[in-house]
N, C-alpha and C. Protein backbone atom coordinates (compact mmCIF):
# COMPACT_ATOMS: atom_id res chain seq x y z
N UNK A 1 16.61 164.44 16.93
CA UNK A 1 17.86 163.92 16.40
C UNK A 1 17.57 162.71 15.52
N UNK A 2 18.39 162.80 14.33
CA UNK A 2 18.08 161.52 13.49
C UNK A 2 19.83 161.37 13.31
N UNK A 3 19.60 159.70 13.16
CA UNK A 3 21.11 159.21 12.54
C UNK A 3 20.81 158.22 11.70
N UNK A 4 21.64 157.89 10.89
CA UNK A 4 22.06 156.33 10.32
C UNK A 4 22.79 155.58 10.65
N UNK A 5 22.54 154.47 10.25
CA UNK A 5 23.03 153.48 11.09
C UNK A 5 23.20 151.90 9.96
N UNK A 6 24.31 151.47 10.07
CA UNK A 6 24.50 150.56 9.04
C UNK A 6 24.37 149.16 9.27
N UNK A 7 23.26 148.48 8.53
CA UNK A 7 23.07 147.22 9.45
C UNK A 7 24.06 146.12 9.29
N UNK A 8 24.33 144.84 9.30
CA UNK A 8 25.16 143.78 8.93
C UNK A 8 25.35 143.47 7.68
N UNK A 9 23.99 143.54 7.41
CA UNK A 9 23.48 143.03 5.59
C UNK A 9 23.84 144.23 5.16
N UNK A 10 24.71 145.17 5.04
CA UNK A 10 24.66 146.23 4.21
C UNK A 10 23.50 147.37 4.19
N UNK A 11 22.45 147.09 4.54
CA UNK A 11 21.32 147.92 4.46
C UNK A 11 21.48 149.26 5.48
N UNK A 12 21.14 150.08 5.57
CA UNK A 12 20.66 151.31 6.12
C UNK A 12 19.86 151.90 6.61
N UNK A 13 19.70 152.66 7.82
CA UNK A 13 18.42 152.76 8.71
C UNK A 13 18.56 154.06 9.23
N UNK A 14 17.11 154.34 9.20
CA UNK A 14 17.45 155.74 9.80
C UNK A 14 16.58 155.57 11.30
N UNK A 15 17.23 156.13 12.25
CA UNK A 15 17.20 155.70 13.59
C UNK A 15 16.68 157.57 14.50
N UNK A 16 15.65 157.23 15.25
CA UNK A 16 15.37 158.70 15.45
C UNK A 16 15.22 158.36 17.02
N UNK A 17 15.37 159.71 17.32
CA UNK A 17 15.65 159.81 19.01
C UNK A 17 14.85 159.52 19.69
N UNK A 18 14.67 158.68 20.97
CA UNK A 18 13.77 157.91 21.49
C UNK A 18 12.20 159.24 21.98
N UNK A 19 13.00 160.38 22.68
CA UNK A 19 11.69 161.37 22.60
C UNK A 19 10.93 161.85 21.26
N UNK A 20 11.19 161.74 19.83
CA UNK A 20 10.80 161.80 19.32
C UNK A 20 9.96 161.29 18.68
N UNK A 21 10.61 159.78 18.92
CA UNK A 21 9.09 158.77 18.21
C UNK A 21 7.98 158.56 19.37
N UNK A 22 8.82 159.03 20.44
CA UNK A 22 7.33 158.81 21.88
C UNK A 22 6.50 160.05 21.12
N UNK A 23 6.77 161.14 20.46
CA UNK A 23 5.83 162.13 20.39
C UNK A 23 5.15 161.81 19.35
N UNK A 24 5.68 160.82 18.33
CA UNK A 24 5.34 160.91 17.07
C UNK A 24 4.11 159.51 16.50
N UNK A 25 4.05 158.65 18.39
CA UNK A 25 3.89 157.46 17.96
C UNK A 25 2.08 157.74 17.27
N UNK A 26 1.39 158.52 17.50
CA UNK A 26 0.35 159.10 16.47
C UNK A 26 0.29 158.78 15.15
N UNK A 27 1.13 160.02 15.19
CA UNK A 27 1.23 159.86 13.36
C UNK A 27 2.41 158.42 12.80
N UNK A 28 2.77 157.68 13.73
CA UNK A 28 3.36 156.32 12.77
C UNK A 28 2.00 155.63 12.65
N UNK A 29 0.99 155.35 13.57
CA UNK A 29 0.00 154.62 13.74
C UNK A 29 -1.29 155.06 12.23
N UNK A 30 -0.93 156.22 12.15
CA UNK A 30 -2.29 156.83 11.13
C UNK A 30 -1.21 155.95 9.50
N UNK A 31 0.40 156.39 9.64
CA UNK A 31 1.15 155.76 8.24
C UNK A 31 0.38 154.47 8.43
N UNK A 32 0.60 153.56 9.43
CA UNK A 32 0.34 151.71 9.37
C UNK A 32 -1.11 151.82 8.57
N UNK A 33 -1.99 152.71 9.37
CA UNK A 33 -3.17 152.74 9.01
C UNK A 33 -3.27 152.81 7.33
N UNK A 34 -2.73 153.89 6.86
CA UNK A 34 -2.34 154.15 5.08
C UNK A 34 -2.19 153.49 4.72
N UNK A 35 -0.88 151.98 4.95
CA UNK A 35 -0.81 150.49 4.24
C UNK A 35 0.68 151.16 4.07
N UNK A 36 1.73 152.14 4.84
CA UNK A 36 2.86 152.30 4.55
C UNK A 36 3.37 152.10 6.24
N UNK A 37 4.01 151.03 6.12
CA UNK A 37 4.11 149.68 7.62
C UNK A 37 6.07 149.33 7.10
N UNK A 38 6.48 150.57 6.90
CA UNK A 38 7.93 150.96 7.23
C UNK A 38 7.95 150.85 8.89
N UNK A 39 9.48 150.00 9.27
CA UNK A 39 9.44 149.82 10.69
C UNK A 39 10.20 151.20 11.01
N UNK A 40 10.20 151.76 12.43
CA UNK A 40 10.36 152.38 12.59
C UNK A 40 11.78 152.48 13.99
N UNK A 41 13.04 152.62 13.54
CA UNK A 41 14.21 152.62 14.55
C UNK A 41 14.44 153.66 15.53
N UNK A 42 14.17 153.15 16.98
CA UNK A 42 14.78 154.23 17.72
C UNK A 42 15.77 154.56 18.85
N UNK A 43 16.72 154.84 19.14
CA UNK A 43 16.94 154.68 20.50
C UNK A 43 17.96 156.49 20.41
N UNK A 44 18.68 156.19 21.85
CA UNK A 44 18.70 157.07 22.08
C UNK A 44 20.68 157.80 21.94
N UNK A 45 20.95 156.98 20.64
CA UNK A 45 22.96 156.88 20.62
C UNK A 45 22.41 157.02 18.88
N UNK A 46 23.45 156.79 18.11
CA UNK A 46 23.39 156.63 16.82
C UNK A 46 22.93 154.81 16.42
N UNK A 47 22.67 154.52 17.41
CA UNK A 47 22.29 152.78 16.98
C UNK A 47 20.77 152.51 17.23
N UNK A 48 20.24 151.77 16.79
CA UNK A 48 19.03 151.43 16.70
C UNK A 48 18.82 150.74 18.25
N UNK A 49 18.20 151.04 19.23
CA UNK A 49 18.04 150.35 20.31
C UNK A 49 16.27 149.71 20.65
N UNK A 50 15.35 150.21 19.89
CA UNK A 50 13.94 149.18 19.44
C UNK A 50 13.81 149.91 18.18
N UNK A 51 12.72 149.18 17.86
CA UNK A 51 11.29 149.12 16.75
C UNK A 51 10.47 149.19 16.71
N UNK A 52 9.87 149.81 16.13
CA UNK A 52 8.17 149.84 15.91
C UNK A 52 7.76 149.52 14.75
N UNK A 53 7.02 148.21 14.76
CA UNK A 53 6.25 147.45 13.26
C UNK A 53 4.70 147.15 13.68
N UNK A 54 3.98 147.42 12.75
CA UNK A 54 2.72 147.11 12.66
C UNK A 54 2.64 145.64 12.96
N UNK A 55 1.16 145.43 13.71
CA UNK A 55 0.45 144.61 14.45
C UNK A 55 0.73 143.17 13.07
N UNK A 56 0.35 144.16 11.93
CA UNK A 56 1.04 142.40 11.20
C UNK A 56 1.98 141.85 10.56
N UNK A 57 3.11 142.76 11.09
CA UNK A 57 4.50 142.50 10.40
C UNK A 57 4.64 141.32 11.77
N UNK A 58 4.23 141.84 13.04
CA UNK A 58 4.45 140.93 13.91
C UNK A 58 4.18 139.31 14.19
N UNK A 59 2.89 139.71 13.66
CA UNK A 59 2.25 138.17 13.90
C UNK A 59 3.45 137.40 12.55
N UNK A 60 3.13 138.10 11.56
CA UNK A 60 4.00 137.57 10.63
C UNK A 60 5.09 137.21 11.14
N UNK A 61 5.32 137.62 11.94
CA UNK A 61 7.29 137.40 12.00
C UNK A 61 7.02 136.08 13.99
N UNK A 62 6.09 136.75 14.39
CA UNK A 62 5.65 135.26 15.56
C UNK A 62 5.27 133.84 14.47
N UNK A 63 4.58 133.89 13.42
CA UNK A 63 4.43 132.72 12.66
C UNK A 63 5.65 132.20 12.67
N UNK A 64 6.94 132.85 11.98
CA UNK A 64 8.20 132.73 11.41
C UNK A 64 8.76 131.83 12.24
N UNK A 65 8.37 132.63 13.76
CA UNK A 65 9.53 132.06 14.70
C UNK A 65 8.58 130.80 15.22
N UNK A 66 7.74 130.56 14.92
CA UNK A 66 7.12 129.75 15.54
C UNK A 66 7.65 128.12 14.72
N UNK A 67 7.32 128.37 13.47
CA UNK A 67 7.95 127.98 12.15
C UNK A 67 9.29 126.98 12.39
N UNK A 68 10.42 128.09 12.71
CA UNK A 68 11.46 127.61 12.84
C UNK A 68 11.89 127.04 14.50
N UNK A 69 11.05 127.04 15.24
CA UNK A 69 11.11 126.46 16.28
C UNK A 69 10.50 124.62 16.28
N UNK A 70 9.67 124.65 15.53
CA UNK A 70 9.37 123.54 15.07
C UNK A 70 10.82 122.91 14.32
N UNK A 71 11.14 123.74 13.78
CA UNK A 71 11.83 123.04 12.53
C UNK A 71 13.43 122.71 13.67
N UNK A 72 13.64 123.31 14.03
CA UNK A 72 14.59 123.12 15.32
C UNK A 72 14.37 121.75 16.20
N UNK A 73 13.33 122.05 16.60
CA UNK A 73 12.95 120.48 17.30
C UNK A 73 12.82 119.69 17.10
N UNK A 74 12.44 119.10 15.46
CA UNK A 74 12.67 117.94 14.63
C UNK A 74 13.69 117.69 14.47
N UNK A 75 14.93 119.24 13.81
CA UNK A 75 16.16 118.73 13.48
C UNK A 75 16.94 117.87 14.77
N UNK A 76 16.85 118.81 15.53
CA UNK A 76 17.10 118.09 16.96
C UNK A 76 16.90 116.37 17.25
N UNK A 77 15.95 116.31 17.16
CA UNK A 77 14.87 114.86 17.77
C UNK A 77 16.09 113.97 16.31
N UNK A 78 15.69 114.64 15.04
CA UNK A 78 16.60 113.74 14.02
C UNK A 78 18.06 113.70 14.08
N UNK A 79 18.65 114.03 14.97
CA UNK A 79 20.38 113.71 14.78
C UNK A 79 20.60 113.44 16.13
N UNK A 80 19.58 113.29 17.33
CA UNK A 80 19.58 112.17 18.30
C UNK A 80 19.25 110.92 18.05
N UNK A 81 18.49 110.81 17.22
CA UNK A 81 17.89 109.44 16.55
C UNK A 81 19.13 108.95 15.64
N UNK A 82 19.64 109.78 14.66
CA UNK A 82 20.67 108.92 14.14
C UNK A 82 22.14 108.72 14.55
N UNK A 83 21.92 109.41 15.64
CA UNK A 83 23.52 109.12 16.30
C UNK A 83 23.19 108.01 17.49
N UNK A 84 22.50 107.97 17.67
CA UNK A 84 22.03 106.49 18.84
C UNK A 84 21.14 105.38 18.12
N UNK A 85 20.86 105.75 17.07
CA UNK A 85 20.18 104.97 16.54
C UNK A 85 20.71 103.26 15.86
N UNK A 86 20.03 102.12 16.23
CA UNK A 86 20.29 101.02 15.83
C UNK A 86 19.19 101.07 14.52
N UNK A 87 18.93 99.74 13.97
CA UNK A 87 18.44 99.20 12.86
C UNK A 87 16.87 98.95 13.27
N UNK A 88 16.67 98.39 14.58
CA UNK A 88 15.97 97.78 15.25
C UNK A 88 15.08 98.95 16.25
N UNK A 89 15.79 100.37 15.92
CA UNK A 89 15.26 101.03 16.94
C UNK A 89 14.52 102.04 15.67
N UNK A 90 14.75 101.87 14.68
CA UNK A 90 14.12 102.69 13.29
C UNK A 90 12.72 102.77 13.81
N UNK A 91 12.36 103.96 13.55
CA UNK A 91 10.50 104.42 13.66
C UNK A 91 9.88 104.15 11.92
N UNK A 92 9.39 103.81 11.73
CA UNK A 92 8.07 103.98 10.70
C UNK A 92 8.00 105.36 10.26
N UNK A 93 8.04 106.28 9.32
CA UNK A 93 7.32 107.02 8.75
C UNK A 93 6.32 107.92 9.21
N UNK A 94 5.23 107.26 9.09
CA UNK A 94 4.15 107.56 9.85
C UNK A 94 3.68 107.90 11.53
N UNK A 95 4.76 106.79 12.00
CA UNK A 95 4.55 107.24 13.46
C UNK A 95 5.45 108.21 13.88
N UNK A 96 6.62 108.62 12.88
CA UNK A 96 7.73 109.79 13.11
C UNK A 96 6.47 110.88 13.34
N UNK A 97 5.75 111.06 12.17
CA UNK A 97 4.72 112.22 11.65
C UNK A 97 3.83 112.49 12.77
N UNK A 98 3.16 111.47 13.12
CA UNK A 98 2.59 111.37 14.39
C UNK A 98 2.92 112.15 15.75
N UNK A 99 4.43 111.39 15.97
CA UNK A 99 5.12 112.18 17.28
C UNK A 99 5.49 113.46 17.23
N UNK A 100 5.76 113.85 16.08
CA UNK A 100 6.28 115.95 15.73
C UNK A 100 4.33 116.10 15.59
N UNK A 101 3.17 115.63 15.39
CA UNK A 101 1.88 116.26 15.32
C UNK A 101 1.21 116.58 14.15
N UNK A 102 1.83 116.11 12.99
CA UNK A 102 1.76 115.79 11.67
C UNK A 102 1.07 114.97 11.26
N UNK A 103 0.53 114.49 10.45
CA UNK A 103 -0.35 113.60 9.78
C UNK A 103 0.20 113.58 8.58
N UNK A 104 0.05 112.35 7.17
CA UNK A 104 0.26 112.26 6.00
C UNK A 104 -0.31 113.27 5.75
N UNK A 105 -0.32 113.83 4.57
CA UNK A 105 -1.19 114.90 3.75
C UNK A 105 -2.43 113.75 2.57
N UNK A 106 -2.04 112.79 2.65
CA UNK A 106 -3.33 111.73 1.94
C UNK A 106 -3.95 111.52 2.81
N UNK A 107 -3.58 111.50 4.05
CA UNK A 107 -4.67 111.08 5.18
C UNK A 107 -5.50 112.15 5.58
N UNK A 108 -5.03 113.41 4.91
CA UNK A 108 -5.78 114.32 5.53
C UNK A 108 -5.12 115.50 6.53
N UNK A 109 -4.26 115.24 6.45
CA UNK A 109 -3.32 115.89 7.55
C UNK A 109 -2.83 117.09 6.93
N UNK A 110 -1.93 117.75 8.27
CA UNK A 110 -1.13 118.72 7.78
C UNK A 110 -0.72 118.52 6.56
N UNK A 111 -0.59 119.78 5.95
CA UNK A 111 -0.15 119.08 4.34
C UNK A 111 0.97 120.74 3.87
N UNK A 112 2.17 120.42 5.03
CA UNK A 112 3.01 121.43 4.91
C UNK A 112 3.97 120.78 4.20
């Protein structure tokens, strides 16, 4: 059984029946192998219920989240700091960089 399935963004997916990609997971592995690393939707209704993406769409997408988890925890740390924040309680620059694990990028540091 195959269906479509319409995502949020407008886009379109074709979604195949969960016994089918168990039979098929072979030949998706030989496509990744080819350099054609189309994800692959399956479950077992007309909706997508998992995925299957190659080993480096993943890491790619663990970087991502890793990424924005950082970026979360700064934003965070920065609008506790300026909503309690006095004049006198201001950090330096540098020692901000320090405490998130950062370094200047002249000093040598991360240089994101």
């Amino acid at each position: 059984m195959e269906a479509l399935y319409d995502l949020p963004n407008g886009d379109r997916v074709r979604v195949i029946d969960t016994p089918t990609v168990g039979q098929s997971l072979g030949r998706v592995l030989e496509l990744f192998r080819s350099g054609d690393t189309e994800p692959v939707f399956f479950g077992d209704q007309p909706r997508p219920e998992g995925v299957v993406i190659s080993f480096e769409q993943w890491a790619e997408y663990e970087a991502l989240k890793e990424d924005a988890e950082t970026d979360h925890r700064m934003q965070k740390i920065t609008r506790e700091r300026l909503a309690n924040a006095r004049p006198e309680d201001y950090v330096p620059y540098d020692e901000m960089l320090r405490e998130w694990g950062l370094d200047e990028p002249e000093n040598g540091g991360d240089k994101r």
